[in-house]
PDB file of N, CA and C in Angstrom:
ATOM      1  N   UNK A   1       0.844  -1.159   0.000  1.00  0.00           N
ATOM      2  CA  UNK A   1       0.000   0.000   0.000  1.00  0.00           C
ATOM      3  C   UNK A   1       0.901   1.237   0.000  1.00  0.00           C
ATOM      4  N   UNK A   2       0.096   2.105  -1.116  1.00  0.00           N
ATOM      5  CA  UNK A   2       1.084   4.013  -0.879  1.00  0.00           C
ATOM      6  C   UNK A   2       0.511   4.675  -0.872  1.00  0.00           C
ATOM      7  N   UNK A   3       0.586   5.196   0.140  1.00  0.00           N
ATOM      8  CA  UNK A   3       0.175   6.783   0.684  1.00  0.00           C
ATOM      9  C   UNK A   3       0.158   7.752  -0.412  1.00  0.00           C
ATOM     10  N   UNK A   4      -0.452   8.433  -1.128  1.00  0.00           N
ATOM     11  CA  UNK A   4      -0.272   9.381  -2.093  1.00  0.00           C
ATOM     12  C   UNK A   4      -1.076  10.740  -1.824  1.00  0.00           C
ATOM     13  N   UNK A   5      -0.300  12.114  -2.203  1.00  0.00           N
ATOM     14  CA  UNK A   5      -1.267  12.756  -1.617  1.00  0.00           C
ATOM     15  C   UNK A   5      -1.817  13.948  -2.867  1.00  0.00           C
ATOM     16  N   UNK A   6      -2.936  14.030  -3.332  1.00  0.00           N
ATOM     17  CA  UNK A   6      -2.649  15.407  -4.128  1.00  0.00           C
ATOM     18  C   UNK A   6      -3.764  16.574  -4.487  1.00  0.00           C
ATOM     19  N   UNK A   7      -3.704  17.445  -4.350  1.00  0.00           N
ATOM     20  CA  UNK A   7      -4.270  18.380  -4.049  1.00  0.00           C
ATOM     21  C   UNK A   7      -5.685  18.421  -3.937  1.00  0.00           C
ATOM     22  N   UNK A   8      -6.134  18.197  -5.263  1.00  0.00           N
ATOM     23  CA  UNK A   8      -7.479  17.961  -5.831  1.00  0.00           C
ATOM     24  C   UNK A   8      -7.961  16.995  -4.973  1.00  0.00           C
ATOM     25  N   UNK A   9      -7.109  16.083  -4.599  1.00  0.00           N
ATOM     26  CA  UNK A   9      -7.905  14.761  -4.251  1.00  0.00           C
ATOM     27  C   UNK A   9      -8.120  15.136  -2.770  1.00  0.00           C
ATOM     28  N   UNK A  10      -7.172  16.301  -1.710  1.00  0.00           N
ATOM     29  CA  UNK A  10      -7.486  16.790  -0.295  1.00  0.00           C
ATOM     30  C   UNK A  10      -8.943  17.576  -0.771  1.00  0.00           C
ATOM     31  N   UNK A  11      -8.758  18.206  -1.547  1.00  0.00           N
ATOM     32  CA  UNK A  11      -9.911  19.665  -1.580  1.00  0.00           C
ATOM     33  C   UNK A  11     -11.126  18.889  -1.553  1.00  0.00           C
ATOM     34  N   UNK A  12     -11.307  17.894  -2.425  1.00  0.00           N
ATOM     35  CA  UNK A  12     -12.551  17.000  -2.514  1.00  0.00           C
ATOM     36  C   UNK A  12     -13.244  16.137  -1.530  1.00  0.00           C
ATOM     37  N   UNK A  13     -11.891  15.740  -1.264  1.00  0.00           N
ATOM     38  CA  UNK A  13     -12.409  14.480  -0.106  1.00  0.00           C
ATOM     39  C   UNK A  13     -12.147  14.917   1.487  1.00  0.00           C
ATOM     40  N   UNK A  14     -11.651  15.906   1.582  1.00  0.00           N
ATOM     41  CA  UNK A  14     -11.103  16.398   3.266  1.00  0.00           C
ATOM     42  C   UNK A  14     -10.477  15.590   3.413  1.00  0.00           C
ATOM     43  N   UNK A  15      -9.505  14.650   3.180  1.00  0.00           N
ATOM     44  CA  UNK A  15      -8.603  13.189   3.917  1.00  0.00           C
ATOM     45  C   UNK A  15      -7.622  13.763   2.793  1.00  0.00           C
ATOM     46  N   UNK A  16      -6.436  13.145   3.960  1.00  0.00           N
ATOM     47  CA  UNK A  16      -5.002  14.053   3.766  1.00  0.00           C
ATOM     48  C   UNK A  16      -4.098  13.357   2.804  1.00  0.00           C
ATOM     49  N   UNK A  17      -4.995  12.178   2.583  1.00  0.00           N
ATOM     50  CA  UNK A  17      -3.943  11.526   1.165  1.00  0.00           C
ATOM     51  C   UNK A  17      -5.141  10.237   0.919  1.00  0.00           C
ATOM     52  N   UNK A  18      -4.322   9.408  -0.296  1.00  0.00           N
ATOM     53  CA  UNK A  18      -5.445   8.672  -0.983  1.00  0.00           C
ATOM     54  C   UNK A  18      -4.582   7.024  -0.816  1.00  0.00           C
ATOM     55  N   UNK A  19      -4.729   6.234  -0.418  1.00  0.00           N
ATOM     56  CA  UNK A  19      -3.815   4.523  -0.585  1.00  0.00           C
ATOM     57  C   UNK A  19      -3.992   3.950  -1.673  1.00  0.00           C
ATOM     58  N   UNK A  20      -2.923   3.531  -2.188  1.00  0.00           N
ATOM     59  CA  UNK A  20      -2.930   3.093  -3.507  1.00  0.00           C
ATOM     60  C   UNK A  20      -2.752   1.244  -3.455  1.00  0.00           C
ATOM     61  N   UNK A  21      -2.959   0.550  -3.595  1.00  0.00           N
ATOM     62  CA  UNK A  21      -3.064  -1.282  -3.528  1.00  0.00           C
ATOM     63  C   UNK A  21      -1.787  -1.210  -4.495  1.00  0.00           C
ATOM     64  N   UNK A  22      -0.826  -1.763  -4.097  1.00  0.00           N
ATOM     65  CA  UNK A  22       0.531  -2.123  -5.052  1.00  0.00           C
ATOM     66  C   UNK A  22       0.717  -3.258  -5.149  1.00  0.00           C
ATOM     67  N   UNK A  23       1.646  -3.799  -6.095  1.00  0.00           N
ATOM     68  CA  UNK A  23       1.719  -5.528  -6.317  1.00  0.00           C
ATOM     69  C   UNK A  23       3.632  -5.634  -5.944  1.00  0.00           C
ATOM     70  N   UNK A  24       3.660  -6.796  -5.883  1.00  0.00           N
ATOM     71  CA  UNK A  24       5.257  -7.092  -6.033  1.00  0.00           C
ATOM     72  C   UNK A  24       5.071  -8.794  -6.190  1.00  0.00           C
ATOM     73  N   UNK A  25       6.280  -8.634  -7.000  1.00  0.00           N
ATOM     74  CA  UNK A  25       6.431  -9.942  -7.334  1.00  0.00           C
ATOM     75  C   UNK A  25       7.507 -10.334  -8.470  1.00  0.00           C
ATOM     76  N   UNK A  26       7.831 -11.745  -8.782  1.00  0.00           N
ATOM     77  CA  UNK A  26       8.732 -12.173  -9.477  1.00  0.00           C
ATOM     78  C   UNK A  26       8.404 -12.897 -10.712  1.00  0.00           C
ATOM     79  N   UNK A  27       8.907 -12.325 -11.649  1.00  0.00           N
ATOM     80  CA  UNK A  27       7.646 -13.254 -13.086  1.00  0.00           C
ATOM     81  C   UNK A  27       8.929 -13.053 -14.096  1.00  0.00           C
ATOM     82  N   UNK A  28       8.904 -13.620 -15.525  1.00  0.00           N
ATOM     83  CA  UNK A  28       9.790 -14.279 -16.302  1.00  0.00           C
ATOM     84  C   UNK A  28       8.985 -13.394 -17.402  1.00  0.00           C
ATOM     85  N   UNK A  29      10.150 -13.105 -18.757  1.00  0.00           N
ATOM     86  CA  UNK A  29       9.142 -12.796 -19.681  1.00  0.00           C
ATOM     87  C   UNK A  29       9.792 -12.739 -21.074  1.00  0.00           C
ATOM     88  N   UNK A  30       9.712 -13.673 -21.823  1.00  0.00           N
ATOM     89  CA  UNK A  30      10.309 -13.643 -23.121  1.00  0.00           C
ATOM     90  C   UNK A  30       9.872 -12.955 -24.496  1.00  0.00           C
ATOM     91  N   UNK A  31      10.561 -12.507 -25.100  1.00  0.00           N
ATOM     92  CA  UNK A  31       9.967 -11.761 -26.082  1.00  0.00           C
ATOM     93  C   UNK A  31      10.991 -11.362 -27.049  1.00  0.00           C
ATOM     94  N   UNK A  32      10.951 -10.654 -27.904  1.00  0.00           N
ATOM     95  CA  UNK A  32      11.831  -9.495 -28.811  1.00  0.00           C
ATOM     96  C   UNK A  32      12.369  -8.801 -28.070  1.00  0.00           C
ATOM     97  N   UNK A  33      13.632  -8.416 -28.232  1.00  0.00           N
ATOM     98  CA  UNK A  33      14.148  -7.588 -27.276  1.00  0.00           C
ATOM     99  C   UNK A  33      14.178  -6.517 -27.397  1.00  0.00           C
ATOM    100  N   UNK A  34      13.387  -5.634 -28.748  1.00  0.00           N
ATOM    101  CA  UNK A  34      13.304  -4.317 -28.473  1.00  0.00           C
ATOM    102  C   UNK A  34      11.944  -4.284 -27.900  1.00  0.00           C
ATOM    103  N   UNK A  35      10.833  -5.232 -27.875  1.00  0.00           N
ATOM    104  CA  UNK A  35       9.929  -4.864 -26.938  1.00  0.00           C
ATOM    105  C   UNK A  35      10.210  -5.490 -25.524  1.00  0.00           C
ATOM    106  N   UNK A  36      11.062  -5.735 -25.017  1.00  0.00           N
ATOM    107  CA  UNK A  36      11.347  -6.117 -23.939  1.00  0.00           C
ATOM    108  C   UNK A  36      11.981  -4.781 -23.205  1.00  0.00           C
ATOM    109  N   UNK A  37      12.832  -3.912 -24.043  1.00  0.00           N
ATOM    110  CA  UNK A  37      13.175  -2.730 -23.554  1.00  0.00           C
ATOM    111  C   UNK A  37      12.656  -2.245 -23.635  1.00  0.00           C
ATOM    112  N   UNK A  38      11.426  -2.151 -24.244  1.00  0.00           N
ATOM    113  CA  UNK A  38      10.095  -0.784 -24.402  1.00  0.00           C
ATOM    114  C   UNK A  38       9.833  -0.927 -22.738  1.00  0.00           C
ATOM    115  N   UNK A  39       9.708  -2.550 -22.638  1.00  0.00           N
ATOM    116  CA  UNK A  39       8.189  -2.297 -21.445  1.00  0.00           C
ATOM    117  C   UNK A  39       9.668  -2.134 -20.152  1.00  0.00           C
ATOM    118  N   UNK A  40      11.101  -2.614 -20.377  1.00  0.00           N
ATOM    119  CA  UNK A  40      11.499  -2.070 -19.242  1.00  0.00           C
ATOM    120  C   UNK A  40      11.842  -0.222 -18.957  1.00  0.00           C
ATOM    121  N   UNK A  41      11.813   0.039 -19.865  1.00  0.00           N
ATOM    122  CA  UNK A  41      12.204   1.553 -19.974  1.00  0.00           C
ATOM    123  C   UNK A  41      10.663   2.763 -19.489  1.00  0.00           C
ATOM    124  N   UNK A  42       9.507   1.988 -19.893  1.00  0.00           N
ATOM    125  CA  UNK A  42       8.295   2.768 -19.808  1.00  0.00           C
ATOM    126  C   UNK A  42       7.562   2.032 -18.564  1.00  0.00           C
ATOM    127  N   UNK A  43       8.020   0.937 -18.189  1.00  0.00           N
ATOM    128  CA  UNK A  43       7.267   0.388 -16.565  1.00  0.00           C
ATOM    129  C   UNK A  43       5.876  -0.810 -17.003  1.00  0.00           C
ATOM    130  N   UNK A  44       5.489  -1.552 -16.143  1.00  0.00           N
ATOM    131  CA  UNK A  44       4.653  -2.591 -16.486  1.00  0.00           C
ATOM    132  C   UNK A  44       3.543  -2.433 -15.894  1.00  0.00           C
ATOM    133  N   UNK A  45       2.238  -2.322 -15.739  1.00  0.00           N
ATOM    134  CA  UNK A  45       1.124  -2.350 -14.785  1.00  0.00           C
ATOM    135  C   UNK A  45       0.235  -0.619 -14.870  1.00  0.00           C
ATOM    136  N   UNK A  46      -0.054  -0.298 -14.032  1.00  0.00           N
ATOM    137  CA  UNK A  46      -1.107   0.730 -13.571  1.00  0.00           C
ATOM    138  C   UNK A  46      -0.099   2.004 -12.993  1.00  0.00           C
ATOM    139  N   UNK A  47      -0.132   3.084 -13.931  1.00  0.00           N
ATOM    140  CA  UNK A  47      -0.175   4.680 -13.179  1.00  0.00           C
ATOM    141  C   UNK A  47       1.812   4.315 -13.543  1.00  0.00           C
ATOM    142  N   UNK A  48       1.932   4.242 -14.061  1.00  0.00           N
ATOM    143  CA  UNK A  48       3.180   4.017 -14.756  1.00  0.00           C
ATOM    144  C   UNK A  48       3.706   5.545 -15.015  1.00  0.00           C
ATOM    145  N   UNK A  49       2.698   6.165 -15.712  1.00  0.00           N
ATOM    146  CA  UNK A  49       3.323   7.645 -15.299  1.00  0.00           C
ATOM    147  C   UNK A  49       3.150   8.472 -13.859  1.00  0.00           C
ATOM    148  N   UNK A  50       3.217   8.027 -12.736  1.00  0.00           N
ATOM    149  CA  UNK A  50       3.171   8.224 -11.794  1.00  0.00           C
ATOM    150  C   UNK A  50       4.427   7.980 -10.814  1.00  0.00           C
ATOM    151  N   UNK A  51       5.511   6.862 -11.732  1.00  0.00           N
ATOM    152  CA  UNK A  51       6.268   6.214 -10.630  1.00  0.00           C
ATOM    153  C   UNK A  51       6.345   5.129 -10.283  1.00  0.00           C
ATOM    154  N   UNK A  52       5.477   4.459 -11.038  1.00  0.00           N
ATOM    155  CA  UNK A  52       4.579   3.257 -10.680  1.00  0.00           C
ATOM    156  C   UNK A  52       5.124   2.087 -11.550  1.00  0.00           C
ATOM    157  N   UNK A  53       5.252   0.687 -11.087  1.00  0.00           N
ATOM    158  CA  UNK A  53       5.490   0.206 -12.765  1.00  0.00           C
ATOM    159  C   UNK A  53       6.794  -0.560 -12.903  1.00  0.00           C
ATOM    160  N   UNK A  54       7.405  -0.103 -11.963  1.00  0.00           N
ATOM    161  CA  UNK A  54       9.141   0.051 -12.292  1.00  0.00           C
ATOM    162  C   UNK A  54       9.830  -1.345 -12.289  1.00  0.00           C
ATOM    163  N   UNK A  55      10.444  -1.854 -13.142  1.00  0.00           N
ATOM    164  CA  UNK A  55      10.644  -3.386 -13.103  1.00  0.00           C
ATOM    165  C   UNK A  55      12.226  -3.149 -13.471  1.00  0.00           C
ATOM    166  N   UNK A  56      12.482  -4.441 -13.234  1.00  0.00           N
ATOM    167  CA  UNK A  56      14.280  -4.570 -12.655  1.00  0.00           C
ATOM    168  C   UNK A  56      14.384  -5.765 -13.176  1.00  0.00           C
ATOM    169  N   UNK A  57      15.948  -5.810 -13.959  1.00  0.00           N
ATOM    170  CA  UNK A  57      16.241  -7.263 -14.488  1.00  0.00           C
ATOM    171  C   UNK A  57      17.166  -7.934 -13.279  1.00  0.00           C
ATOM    172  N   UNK A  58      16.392  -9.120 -12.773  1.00  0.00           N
ATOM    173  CA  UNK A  58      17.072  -9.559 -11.701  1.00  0.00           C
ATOM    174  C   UNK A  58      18.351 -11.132 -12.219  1.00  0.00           C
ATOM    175  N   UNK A  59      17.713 -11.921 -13.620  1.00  0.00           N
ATOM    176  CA  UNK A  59      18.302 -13.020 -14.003  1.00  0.00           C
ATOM    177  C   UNK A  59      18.640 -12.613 -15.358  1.00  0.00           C
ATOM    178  N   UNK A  60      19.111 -13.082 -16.284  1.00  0.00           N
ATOM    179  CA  UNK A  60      18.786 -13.018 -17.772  1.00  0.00           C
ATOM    180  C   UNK A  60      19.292 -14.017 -18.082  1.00  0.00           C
TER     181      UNK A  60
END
């Protein structure tokens, strides 16, 4: 879970930030390798432009 806080979302709701449900985990993924660098360079999942997303080559 992340705490996130942002403006619009205090003014609206009176509560001082919003929780976000996050995942983690370990998964395998074969492919082309220029789309393999797409999805590591731009992030995998939800709100990816946020910060969100961020994946790491742990084996190859």
């Amino acid at each position: 879970m992340v705490k996130h806080t942002l403006k619009g979302f205090r003014e609206r709701t009176g509560k001082p930030y919003m929780t976000l449900t996050c995942f983690e985990g370990h998964f395998r993924l074969k492919g082309d390798p220029e789309d393999l660098q797409a999805l590591y360079q731009m992030g995998i999942g939800l709100r990816t432009g946020q910060g969100f997303g961020m994946v790491d080559v742990v084996s190859v």
